[in-house]
C-alpha atoms as a PDB file:
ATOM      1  CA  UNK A   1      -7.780  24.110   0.198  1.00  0.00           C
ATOM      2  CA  UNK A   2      -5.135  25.509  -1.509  1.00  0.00           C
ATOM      3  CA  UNK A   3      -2.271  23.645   0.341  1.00  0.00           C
ATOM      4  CA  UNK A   4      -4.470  20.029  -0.191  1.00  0.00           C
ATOM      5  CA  UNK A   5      -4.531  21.052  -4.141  1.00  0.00           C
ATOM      6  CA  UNK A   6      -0.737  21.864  -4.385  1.00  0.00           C
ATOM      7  CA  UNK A   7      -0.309  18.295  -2.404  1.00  0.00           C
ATOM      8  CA  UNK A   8      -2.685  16.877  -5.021  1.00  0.00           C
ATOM      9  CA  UNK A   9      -0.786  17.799  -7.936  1.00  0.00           C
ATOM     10  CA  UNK A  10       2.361  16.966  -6.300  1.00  0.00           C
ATOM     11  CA  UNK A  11       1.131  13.464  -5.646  1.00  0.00           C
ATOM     12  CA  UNK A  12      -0.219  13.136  -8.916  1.00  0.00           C
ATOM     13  CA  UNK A  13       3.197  14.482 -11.180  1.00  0.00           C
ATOM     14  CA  UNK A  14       4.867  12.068  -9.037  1.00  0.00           C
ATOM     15  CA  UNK A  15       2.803   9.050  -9.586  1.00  0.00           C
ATOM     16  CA  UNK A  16       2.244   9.551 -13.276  1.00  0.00           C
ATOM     17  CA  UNK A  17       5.804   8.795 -13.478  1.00  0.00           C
ATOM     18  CA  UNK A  18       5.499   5.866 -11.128  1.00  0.00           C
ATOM     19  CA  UNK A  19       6.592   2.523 -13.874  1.00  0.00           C
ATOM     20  CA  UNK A  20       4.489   0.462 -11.830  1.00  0.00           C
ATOM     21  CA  UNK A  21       0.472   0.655 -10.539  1.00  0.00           C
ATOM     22  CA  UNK A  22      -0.650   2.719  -7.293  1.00  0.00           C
ATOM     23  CA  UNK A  23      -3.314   3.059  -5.422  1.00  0.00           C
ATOM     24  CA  UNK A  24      -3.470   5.883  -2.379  1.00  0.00           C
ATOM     25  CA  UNK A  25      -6.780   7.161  -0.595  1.00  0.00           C
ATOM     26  CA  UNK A  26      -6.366   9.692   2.397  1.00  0.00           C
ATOM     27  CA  UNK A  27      -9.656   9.511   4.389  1.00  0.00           C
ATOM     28  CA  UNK A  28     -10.430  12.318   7.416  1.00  0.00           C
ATOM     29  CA  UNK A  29     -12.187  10.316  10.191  1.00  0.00           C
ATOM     30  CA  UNK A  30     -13.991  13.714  11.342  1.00  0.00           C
ATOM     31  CA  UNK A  31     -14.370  15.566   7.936  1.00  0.00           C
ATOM     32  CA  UNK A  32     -14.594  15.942   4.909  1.00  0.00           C
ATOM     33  CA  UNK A  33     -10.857  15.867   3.758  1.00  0.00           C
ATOM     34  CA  UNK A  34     -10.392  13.295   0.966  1.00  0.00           C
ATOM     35  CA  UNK A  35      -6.934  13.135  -1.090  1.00  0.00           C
ATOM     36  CA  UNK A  36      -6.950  10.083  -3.329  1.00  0.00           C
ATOM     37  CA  UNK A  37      -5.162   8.506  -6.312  1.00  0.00           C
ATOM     38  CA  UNK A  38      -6.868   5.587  -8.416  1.00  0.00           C
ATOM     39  CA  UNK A  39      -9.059   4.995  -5.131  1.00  0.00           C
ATOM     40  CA  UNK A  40     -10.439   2.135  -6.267  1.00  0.00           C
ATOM     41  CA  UNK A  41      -8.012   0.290  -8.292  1.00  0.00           C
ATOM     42  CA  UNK A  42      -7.823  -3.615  -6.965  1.00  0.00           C
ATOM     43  CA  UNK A  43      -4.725  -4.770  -6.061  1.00  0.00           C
ATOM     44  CA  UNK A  44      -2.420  -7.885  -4.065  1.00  0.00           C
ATOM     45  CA  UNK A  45      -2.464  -6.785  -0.762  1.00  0.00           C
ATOM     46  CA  UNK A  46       0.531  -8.811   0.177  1.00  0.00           C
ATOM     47  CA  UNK A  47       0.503  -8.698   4.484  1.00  0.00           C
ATOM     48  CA  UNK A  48      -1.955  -5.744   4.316  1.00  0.00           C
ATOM     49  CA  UNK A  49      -4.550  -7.751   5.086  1.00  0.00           C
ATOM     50  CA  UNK A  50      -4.066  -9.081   8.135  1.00  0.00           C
ATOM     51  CA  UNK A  51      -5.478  -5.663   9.209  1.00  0.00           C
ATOM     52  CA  UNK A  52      -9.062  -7.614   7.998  1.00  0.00           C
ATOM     53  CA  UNK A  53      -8.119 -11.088  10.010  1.00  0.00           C
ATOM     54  CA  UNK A  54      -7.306  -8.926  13.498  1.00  0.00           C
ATOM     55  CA  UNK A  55     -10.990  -7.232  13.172  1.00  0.00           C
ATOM     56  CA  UNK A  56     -12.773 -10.702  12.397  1.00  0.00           C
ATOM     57  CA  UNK A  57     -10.684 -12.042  15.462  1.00  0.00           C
ATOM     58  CA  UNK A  58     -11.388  -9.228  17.983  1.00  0.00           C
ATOM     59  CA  UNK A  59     -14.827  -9.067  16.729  1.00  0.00           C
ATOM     60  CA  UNK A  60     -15.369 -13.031  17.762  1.00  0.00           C
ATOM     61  CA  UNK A  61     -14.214 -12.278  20.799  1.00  0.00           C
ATOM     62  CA  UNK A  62     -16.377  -9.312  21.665  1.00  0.00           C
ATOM     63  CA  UNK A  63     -19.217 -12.067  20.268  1.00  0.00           C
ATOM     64  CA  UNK A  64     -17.881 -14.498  22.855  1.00  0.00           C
ATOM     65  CA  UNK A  65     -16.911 -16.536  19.369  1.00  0.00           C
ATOM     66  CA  UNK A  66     -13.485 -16.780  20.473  1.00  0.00           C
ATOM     67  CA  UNK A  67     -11.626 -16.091  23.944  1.00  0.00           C
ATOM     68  CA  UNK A  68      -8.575 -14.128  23.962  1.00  0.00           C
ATOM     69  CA  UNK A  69      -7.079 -16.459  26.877  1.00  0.00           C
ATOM     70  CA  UNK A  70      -7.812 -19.792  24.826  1.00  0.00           C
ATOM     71  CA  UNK A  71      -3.913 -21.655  24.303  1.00  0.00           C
ATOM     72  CA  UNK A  72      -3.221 -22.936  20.986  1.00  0.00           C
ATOM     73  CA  UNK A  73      -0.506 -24.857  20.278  1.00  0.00           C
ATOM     74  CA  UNK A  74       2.002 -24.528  17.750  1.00  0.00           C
ATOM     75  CA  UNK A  75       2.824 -27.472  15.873  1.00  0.00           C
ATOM     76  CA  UNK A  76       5.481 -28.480  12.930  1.00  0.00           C
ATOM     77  CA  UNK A  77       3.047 -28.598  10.348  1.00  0.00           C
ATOM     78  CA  UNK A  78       1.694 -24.931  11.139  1.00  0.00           C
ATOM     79  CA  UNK A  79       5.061 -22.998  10.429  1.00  0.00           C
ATOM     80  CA  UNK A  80       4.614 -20.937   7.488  1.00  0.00           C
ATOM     81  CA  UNK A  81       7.856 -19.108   5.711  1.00  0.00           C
ATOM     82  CA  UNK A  82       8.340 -16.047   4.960  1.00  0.00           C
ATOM     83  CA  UNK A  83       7.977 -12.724   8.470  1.00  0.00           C
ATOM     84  CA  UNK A  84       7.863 -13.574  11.876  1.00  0.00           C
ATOM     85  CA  UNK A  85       9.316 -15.193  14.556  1.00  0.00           C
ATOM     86  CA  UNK A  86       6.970 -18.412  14.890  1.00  0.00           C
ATOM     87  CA  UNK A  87       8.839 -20.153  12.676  1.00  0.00           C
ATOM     88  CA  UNK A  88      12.243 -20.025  14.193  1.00  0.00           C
ATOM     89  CA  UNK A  89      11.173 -21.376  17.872  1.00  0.00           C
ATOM     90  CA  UNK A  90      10.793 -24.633  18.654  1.00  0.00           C
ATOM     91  CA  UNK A  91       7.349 -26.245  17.792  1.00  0.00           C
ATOM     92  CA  UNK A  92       4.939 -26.971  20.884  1.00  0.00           C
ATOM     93  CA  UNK A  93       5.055 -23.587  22.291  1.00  0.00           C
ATOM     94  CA  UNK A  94       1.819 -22.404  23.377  1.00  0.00           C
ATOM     95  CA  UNK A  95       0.218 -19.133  23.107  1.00  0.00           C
ATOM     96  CA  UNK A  96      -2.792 -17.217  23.265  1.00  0.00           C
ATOM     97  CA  UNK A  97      -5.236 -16.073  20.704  1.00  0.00           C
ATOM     98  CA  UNK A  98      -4.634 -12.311  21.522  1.00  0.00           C
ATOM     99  CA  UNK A  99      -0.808 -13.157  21.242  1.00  0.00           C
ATOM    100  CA  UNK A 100      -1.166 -14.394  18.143  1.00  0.00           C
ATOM    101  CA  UNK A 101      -3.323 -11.857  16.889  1.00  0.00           C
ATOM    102  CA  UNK A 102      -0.239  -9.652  18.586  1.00  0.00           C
ATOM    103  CA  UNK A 103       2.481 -11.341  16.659  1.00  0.00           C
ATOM    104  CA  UNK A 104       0.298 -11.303  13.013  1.00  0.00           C
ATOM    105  CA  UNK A 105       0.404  -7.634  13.400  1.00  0.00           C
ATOM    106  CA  UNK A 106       3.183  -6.166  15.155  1.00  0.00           C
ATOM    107  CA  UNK A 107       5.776  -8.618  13.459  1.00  0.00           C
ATOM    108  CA  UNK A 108       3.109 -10.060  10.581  1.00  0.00           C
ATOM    109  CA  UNK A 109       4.259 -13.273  11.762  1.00  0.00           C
ATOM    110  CA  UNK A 110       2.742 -15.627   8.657  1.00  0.00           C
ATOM    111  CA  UNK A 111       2.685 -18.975  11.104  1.00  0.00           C
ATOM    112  CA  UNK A 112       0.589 -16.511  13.427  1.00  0.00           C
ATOM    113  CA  UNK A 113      -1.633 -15.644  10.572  1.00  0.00           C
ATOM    114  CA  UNK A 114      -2.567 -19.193   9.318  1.00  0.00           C
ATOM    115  CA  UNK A 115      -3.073 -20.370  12.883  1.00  0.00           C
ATOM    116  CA  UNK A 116      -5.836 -17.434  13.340  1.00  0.00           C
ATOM    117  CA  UNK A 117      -7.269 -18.188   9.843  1.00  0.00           C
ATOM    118  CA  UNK A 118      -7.699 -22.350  10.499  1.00  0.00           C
ATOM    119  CA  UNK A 119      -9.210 -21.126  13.474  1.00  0.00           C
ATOM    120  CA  UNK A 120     -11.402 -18.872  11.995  1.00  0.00           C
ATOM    121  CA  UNK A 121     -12.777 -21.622   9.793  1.00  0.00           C
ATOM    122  CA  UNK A 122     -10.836 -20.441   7.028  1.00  0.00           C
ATOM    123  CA  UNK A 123     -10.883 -16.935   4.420  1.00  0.00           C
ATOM    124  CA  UNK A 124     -14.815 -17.045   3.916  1.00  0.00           C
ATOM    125  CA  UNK A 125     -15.747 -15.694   7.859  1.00  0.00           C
ATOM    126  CA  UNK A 126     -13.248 -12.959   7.037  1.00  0.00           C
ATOM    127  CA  UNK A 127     -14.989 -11.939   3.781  1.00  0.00           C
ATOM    128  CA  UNK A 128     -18.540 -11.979   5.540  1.00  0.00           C
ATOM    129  CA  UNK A 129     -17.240  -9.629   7.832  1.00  0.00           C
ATOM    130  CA  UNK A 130     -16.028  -7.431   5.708  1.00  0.00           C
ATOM    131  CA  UNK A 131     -19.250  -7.514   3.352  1.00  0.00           C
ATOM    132  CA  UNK A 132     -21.063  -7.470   6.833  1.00  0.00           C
ATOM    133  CA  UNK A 133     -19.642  -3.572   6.982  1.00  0.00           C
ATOM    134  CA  UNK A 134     -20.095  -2.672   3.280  1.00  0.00           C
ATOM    135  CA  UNK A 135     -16.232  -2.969   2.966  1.00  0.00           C
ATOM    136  CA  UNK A 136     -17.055  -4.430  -0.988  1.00  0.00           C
ATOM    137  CA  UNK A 137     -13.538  -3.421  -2.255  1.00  0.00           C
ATOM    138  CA  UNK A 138     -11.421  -6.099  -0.217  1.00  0.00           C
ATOM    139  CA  UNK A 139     -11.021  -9.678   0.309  1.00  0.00           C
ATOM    140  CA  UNK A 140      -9.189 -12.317   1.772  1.00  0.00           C
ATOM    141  CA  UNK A 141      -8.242 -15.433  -0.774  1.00  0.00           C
ATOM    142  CA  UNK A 142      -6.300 -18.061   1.208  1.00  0.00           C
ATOM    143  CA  UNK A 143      -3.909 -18.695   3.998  1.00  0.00           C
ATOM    144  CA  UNK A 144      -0.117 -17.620   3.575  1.00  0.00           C
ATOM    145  CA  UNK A 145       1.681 -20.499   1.582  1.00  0.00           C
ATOM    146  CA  UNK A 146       5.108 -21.466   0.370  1.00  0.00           C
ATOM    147  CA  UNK A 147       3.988 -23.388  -2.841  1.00  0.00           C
ATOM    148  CA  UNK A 148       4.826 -21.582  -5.575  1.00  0.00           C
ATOM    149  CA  UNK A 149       1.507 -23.520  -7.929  1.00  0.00           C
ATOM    150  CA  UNK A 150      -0.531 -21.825  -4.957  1.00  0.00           C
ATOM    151  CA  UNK A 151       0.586 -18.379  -4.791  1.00  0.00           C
ATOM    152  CA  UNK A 152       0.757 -18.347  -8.661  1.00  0.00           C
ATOM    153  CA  UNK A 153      -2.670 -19.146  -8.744  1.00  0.00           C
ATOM    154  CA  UNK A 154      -4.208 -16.388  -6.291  1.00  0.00           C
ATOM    155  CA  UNK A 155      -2.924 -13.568  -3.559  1.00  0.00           C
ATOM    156  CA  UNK A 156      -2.782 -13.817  -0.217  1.00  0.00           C
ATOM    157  CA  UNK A 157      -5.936 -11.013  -0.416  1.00  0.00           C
ATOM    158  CA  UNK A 158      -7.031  -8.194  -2.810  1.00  0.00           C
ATOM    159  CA  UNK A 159      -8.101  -4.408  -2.133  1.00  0.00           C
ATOM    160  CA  UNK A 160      -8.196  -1.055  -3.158  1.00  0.00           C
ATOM    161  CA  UNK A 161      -6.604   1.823  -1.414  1.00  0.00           C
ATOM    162  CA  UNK A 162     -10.468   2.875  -0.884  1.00  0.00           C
ATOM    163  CA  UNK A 163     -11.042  -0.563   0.569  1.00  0.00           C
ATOM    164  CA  UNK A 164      -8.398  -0.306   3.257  1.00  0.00           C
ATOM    165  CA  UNK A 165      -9.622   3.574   4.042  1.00  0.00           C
ATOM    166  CA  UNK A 166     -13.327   2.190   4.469  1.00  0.00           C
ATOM    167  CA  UNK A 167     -12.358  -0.383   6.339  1.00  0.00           C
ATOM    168  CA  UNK A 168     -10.190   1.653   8.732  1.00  0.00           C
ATOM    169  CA  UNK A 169     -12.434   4.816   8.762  1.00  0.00           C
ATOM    170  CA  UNK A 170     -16.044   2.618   9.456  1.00  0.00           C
ATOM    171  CA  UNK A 171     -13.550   0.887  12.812  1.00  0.00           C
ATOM    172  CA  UNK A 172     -12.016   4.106  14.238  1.00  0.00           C
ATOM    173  CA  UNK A 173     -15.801   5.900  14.009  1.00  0.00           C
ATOM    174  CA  UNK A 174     -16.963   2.586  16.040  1.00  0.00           C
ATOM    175  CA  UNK A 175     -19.173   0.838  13.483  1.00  0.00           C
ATOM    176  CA  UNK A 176     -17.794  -2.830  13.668  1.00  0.00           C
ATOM    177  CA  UNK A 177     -16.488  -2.824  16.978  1.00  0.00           C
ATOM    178  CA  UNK A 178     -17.311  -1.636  20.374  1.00  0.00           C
ATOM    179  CA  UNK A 179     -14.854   0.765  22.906  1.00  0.00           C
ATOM    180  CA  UNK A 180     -12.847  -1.899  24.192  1.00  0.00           C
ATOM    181  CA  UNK A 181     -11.946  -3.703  21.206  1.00  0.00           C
ATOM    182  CA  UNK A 182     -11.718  -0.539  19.426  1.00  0.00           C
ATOM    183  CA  UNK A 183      -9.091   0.150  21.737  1.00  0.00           C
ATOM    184  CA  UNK A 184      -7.806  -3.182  21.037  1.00  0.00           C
ATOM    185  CA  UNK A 185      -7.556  -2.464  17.394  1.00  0.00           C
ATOM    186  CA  UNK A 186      -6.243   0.942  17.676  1.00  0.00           C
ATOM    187  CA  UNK A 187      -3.501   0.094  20.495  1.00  0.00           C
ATOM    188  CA  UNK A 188      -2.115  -3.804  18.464  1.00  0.00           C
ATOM    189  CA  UNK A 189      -1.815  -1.201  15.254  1.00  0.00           C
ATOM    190  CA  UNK A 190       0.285   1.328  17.358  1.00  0.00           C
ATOM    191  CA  UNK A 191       2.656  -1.349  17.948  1.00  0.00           C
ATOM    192  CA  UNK A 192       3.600  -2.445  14.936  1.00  0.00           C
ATOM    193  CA  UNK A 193       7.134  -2.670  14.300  1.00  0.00           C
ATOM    194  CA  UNK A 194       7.399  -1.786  10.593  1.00  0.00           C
ATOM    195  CA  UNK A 195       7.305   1.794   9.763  1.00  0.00           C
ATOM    196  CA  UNK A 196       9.500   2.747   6.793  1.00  0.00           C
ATOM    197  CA  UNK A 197       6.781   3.141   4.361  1.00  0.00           C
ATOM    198  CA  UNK A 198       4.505   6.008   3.816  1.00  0.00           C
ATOM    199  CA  UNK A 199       5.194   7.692   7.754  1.00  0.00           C
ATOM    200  CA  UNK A 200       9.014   6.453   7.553  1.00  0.00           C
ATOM    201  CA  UNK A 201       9.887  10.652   6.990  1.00  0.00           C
ATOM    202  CA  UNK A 202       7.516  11.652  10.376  1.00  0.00           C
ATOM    203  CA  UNK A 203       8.145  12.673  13.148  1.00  0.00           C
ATOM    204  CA  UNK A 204       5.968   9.725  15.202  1.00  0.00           C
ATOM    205  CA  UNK A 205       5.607   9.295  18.327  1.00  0.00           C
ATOM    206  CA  UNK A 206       6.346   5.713  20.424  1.00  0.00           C
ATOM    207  CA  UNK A 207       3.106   3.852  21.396  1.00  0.00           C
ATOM    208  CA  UNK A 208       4.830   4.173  24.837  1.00  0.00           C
ATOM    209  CA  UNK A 209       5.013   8.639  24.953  1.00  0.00           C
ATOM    210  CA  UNK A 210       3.524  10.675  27.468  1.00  0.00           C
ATOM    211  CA  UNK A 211       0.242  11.617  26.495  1.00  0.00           C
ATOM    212  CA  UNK A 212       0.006  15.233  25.120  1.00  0.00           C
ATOM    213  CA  UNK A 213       3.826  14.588  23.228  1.00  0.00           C
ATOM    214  CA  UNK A 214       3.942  16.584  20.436  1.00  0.00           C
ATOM    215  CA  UNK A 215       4.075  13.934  18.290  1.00  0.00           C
ATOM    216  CA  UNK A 216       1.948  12.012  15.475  1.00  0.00           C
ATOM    217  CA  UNK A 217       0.796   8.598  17.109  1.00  0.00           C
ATOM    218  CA  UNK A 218       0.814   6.067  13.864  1.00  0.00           C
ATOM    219  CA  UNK A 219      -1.531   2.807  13.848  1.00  0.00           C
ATOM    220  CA  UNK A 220      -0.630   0.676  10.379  1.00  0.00           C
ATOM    221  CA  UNK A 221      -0.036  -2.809   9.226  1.00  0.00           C
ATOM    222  CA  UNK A 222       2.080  -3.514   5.969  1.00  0.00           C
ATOM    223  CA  UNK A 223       2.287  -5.614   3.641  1.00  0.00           C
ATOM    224  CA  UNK A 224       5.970  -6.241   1.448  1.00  0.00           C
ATOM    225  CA  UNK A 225       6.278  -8.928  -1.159  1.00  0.00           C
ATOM    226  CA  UNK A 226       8.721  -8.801  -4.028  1.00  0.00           C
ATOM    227  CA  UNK A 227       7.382  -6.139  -6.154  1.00  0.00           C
ATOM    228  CA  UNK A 228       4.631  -5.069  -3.797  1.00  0.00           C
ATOM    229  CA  UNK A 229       4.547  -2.576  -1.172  1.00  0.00           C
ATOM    230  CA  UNK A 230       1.613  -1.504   0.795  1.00  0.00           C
ATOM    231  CA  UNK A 231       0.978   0.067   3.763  1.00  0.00           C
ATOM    232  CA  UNK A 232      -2.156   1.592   5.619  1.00  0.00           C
ATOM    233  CA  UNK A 233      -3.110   3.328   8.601  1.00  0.00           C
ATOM    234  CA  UNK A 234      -4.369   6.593  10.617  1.00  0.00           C
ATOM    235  CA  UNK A 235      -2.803   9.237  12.091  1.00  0.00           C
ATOM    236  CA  UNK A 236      -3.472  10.965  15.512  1.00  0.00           C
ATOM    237  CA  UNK A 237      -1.905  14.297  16.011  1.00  0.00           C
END
């Protein structure tokens, strides 16, 4: 207790000199440990949220909604700026659903992202899923777009730092999805390539270690926009 109050008031003489806003809530999956920082203060989510559009996916397909195996293909008028890799191949490539969902996460590939979303049926089955969990403190707004009029007028998607952590916490203790696509989750997280953020100084572990390494094993997704940073995900020691 002692050590988590001496982090607390680290955190916090830090942050209170922070120039900008911040959000942070540290969540135990299998206690009670809880170290948080404006929890609940709503903000732009920037990529983050693709974290929301890969559990709406993998839950359609545990529905037999969607089919991991289905090919879409990728046409001109689906490349999106901005991350990924999409959008420098040549148009009419085909992939899968799961490698989509792959490439939104592990590269948060935005041509990826809006494919998944159109076929989806658009922001809305997101946000039901989300409010189907009690997850009240996050939404999706629109698909990713280079129009300046349209990202003026809303974000890509909105949450709090106590959003994310319900989110996250309610998928890793099984409530929205079953074993497999838990694993699913879990392991498409673990692969994510971007991890100078919050873990950046840890001493992780590869998604491809020996089991038993003494290591930390990091799931996240971020999100990085110009003046926006945010990252979440769990820890496994």
């Amino acid at each position: 207790m002692e050590e988590k109050n001496q982090v607390s008031e680290g955190m916090r003489a830090r942050l209170s000199a922070f120039s900008g806003d911040a959000g942070i809530a540290v969540w135990g999956t299998d206690n009670g440990f809880c170290l948080e920082y404006q929890p609940h203060r709503q903000m732009s989510t920037a990529s983050a949220a693709k974290l929301f559009i890969l559990g709406t996916v993998l839950e359609q397909f545990e529905q037999k909604r969607l089919f991991p195996d289905t090919q879409l293909t990728v046409r001109r008028e689906d490349i999106a700026g901005g991350s990924g890799i999409l959008r420098h191949l040549t148009p009419g490539i085909r992939l899968s659903v799961r490698d989509l969902a792959v490439l939104m996460v592990i590269l948060s590939d935005n041509t990826a992202t809006n494919m998944l979303i159109d076929l989806l049926g658009g922001a809305e089955p997101v946000n039901q899923h989300l409010k189907r969990y009690g997850v009240r403190e996050a939404r999706l707004n629109r698909k990713i777009s280079d129009d300046d009029a349209v990202t003026a007028a809303s974000s890509f998607g909105e949450a709090s730092a106590a959003g994310f952590a319900d989110y996250l916490k309610k998928m890793l203790q099984g409530c929205i999805l079953g074993p497999d696509y838990q694993k699913s989750f879990r392991d498409i997280l673990c692969r994510q390539q971007y991890k100078d953020m919050f873990p950046r100084r840890l001493p992780l572990a590869d998604f491809y270690d020996k089991p038993g390494t003494a290591m930390i094993k990091l799931g996240n997704k971020t999100g990085f926009m110009t003046g926006i940073r945010s990252d979440v995900g769990f820890f496994e020691i």
